[in-house]
PDB file of N, CA and C in Angstrom:
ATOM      1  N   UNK A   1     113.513  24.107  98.041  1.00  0.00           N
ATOM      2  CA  UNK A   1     114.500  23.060  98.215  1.00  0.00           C
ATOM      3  C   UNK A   1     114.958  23.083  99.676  1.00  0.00           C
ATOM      4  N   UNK A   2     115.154  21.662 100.419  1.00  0.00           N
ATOM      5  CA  UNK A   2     115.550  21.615 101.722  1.00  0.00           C
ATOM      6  C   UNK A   2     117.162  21.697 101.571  1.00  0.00           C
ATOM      7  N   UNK A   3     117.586  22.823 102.521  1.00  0.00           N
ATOM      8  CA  UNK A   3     119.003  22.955 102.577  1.00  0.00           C
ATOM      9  C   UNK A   3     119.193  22.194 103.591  1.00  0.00           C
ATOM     10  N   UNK A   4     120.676  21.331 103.635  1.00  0.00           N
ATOM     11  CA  UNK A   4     121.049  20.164 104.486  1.00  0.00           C
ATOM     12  C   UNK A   4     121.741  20.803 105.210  1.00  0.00           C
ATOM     13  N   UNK A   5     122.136  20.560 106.482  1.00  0.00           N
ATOM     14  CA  UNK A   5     123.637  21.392 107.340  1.00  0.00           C
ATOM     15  C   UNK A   5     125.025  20.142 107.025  1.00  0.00           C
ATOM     16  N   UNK A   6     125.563  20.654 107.218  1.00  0.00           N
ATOM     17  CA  UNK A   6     127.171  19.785 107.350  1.00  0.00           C
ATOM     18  C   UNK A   6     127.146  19.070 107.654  1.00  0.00           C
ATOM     19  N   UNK A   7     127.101  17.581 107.460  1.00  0.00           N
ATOM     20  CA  UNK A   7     127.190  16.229 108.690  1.00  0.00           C
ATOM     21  C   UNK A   7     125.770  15.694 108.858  1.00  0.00           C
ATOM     22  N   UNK A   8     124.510  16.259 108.040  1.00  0.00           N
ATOM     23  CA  UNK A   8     123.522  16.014 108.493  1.00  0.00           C
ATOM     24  C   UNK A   8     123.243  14.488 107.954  1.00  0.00           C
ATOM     25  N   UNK A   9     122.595  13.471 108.296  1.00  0.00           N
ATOM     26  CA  UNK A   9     122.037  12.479 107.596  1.00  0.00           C
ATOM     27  C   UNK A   9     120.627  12.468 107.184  1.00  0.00           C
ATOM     28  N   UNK A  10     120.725  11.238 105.410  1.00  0.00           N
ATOM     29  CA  UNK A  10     120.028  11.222 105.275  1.00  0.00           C
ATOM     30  C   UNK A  10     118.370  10.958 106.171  1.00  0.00           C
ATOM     31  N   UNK A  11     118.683  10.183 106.911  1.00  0.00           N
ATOM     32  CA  UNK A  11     117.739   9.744 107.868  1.00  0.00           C
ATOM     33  C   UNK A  11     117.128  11.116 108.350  1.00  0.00           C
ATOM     34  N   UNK A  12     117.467  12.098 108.574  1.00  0.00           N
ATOM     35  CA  UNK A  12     117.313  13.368 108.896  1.00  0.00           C
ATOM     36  C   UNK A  12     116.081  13.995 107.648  1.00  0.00           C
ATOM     37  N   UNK A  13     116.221  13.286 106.799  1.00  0.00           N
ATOM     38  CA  UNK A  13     115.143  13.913 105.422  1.00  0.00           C
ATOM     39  C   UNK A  13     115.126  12.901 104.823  1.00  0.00           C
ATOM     40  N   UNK A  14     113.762  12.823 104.113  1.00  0.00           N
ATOM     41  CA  UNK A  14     112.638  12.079 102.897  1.00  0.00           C
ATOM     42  C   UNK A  14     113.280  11.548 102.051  1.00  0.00           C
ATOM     43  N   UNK A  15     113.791  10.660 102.115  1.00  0.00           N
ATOM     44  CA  UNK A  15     113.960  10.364 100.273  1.00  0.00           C
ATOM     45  C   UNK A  15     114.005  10.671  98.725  1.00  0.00           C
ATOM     46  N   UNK A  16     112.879  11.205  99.220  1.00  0.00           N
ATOM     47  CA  UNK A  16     112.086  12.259  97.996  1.00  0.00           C
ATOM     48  C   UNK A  16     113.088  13.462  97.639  1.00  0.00           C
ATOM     49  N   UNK A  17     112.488  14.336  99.316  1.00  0.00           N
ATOM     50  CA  UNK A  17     113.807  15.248  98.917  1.00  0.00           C
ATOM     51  C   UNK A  17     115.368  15.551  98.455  1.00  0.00           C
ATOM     52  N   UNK A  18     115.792  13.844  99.346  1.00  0.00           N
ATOM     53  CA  UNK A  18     116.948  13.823  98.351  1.00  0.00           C
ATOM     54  C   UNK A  18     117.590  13.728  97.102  1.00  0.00           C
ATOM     55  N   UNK A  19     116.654  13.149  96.226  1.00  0.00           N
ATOM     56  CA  UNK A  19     116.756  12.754  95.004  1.00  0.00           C
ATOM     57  C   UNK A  19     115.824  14.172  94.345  1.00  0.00           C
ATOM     58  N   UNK A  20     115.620  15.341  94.963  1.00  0.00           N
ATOM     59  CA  UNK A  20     115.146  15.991  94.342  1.00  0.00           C
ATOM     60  C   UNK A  20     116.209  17.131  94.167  1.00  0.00           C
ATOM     61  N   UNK A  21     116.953  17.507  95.434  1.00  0.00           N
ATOM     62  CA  UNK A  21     117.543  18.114  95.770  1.00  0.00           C
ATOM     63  C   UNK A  21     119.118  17.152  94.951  1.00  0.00           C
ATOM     64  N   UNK A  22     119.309  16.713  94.599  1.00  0.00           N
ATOM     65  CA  UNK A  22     120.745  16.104  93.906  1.00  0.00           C
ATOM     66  C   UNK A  22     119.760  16.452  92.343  1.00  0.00           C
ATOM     67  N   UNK A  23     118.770  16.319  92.046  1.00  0.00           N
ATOM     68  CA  UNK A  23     118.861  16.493  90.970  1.00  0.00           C
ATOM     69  C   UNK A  23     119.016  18.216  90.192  1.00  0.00           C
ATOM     70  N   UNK A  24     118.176  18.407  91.289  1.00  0.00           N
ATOM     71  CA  UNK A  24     118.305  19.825  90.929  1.00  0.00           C
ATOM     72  C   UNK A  24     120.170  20.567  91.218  1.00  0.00           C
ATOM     73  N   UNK A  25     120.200  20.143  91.832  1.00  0.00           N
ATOM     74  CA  UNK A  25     122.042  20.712  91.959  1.00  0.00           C
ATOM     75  C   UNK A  25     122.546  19.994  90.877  1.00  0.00           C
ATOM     76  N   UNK A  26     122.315  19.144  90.083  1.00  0.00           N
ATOM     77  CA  UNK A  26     123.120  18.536  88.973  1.00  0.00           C
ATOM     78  C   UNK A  26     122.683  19.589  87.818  1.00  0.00           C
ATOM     79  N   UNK A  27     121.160  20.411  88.087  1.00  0.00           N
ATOM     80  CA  UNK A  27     120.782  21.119  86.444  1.00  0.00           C
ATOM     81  C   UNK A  27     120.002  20.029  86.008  1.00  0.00           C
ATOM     82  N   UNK A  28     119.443  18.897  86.552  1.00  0.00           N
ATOM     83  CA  UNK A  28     118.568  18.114  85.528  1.00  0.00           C
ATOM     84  C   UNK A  28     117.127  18.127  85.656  1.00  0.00           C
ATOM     85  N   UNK A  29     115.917  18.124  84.525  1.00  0.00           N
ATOM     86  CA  UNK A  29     115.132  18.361  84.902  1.00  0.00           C
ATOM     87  C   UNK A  29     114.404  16.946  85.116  1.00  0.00           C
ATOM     88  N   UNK A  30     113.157  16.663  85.389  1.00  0.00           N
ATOM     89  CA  UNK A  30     112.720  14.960  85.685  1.00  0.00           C
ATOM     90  C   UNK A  30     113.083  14.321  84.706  1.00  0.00           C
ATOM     91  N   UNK A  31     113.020  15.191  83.407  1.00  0.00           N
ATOM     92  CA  UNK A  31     112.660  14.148  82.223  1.00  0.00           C
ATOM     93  C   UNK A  31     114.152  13.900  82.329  1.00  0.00           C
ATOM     94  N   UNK A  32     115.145  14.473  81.852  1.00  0.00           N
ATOM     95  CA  UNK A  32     116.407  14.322  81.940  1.00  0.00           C
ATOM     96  C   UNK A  32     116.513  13.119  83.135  1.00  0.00           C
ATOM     97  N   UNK A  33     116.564  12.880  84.397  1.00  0.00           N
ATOM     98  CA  UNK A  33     116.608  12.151  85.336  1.00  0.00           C
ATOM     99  C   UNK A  33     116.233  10.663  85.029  1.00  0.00           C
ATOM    100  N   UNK A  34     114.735  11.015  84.441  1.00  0.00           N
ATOM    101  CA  UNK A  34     114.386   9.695  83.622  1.00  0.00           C
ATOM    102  C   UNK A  34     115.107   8.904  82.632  1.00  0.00           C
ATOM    103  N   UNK A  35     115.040   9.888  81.838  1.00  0.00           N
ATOM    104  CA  UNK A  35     115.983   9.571  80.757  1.00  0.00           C
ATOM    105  C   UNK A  35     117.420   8.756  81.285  1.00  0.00           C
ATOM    106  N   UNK A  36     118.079   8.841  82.155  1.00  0.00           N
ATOM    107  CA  UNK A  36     119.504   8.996  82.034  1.00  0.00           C
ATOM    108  C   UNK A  36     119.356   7.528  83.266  1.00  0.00           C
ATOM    109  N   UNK A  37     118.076   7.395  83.508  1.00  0.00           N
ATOM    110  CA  UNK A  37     118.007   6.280  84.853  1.00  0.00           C
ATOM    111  C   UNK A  37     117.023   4.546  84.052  1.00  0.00           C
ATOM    112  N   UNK A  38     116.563   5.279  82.449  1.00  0.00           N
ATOM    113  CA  UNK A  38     115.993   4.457  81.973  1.00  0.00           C
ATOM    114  C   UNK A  38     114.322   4.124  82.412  1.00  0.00           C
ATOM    115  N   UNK A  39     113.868   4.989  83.412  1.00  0.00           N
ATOM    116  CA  UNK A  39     112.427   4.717  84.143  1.00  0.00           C
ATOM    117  C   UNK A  39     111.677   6.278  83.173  1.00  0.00           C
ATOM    118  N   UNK A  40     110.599   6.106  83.756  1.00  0.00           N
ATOM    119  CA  UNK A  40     109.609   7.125  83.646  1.00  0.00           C
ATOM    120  C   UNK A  40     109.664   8.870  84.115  1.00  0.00           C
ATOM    121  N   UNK A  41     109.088   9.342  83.639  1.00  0.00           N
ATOM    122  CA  UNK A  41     108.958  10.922  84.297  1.00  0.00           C
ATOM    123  C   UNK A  41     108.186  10.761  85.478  1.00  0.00           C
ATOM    124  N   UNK A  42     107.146   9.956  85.284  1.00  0.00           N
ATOM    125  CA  UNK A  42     105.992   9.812  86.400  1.00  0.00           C
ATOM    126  C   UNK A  42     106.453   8.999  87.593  1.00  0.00           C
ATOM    127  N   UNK A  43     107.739   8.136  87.335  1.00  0.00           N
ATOM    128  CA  UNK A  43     108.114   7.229  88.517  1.00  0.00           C
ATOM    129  C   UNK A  43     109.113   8.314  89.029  1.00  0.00           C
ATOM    130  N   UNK A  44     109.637   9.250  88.287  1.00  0.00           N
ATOM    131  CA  UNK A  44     110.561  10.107  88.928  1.00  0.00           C
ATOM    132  C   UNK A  44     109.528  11.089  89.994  1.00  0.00           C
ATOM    133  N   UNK A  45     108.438  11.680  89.079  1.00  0.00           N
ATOM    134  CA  UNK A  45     107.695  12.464  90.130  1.00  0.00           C
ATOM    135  C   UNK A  45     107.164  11.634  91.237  1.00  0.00           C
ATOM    136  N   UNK A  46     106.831  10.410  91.030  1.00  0.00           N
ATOM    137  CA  UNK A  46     106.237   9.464  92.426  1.00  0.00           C
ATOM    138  C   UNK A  46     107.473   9.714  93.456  1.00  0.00           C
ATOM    139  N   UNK A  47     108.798   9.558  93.260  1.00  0.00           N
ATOM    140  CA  UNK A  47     109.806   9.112  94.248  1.00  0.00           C
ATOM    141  C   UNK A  47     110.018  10.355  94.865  1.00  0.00           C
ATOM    142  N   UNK A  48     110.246  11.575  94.015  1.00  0.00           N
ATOM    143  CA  UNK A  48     110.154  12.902  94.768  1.00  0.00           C
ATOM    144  C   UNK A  48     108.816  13.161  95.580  1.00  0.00           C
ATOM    145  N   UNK A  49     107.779  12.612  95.068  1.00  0.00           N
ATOM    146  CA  UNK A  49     107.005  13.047  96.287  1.00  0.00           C
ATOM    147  C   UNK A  49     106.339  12.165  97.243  1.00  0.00           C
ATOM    148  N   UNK A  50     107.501  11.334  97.402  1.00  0.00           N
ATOM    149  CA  UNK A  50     107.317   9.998  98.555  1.00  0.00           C
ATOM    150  C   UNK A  50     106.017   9.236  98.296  1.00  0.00           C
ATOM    151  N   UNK A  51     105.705   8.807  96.748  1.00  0.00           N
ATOM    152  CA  UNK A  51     104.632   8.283  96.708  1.00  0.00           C
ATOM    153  C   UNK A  51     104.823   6.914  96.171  1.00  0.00           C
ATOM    154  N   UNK A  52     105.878   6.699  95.921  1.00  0.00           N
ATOM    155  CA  UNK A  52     106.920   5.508  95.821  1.00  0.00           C
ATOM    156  C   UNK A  52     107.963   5.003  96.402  1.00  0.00           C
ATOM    157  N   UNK A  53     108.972   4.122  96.457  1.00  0.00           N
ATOM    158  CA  UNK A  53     109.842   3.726  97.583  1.00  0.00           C
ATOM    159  C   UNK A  53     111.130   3.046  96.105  1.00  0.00           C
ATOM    160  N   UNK A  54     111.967   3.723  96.738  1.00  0.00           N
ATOM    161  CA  UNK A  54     113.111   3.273  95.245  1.00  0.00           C
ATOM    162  C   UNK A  54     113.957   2.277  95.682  1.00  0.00           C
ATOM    163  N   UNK A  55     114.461   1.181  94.487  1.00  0.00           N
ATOM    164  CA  UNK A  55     114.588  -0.129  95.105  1.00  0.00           C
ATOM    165  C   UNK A  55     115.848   0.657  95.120  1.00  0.00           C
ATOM    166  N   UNK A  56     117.059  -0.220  96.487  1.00  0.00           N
ATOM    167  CA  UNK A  56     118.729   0.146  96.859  1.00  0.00           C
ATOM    168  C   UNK A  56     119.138   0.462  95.232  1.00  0.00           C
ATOM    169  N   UNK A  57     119.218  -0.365  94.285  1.00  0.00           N
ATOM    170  CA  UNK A  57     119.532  -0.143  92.947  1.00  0.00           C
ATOM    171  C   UNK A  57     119.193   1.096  92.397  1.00  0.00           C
ATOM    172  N   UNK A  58     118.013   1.468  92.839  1.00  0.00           N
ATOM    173  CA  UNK A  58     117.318   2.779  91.940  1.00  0.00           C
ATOM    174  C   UNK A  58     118.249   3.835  92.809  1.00  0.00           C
ATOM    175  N   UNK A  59     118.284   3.669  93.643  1.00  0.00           N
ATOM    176  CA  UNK A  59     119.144   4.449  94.512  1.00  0.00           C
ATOM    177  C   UNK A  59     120.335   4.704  94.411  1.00  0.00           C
ATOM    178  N   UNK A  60     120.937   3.936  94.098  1.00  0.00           N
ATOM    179  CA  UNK A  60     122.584   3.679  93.632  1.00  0.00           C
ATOM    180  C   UNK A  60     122.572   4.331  92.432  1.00  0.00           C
ATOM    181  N   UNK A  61     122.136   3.838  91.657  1.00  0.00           N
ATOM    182  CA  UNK A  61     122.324   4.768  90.355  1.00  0.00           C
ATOM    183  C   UNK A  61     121.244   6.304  90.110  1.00  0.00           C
ATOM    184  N   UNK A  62     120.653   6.586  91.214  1.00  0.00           N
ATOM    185  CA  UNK A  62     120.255   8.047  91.075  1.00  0.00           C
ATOM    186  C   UNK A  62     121.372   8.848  91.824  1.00  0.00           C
ATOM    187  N   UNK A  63     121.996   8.091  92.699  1.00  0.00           N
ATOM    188  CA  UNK A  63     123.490   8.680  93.020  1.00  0.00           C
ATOM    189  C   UNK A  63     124.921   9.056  92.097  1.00  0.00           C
ATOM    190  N   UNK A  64     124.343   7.726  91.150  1.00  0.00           N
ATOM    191  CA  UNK A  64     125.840   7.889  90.122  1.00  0.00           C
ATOM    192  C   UNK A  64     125.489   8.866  89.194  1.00  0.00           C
ATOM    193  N   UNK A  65     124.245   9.055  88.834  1.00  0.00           N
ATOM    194  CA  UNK A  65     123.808  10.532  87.914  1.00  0.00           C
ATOM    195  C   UNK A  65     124.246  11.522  88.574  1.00  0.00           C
ATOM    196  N   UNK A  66     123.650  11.908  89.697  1.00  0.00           N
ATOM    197  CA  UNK A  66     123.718  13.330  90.091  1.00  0.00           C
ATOM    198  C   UNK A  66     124.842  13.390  91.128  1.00  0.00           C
ATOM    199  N   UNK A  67     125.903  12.290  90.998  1.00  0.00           N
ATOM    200  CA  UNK A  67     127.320  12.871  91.953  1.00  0.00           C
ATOM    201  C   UNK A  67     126.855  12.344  93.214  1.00  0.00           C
ATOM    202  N   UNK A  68     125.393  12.136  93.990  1.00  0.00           N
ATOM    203  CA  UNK A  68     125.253  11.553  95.327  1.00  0.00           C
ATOM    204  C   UNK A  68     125.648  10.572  95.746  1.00  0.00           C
ATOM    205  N   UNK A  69     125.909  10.391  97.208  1.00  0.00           N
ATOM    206  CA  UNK A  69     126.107   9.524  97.919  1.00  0.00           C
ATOM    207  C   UNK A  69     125.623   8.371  98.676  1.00  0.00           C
ATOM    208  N   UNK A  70     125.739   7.211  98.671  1.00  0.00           N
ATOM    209  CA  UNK A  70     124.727   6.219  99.270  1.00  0.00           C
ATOM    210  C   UNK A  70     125.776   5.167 100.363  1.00  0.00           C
ATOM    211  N   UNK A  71     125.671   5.406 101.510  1.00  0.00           N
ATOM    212  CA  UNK A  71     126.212   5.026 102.652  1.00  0.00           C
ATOM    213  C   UNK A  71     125.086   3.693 103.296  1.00  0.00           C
ATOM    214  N   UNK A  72     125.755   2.394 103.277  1.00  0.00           N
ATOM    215  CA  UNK A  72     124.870   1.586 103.686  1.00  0.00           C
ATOM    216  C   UNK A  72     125.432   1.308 105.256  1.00  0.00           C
ATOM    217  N   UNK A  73     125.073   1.056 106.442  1.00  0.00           N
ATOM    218  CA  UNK A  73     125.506   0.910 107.471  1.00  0.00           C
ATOM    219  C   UNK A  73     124.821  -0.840 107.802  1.00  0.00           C
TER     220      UNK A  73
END
């Protein structure tokens, strides 16, 4: 798991990793993630390993599961 520093931005790391790294600090495993986001296990493993691109929506609510944050500038 990529540890973040204080203040760091996302832009600073993958996508992937973020939504991997919030899930895992929540305790959930993919399927759980899936489950709770209404998509697939396999679209969860695509997005963790940047082999997919998650729409702002998918994003927003993989934030409201696992407590993350989504800052639009």
């Amino acid at each position: 798991m990529v540890e973040r520093q204080r203040g760091q931005r996302m832009t600073d790391l993958n996508i992937g990793t973020w939504i991997k790294d919030k899930r895992l600090l929540k305790g959930l495993s993919k399927s759980g993630l899936a489950e709770a986001l209404g998509v697939s296990v396999d679209y969860i493993f695509k997005l963790e390993n940047n082999e997919r691109t998650p729409s702002l929506e998918t994003l927003l609510s993989i934030a409201e599961v696992t407590g993350g944050k989504v800052v639009l500038k």
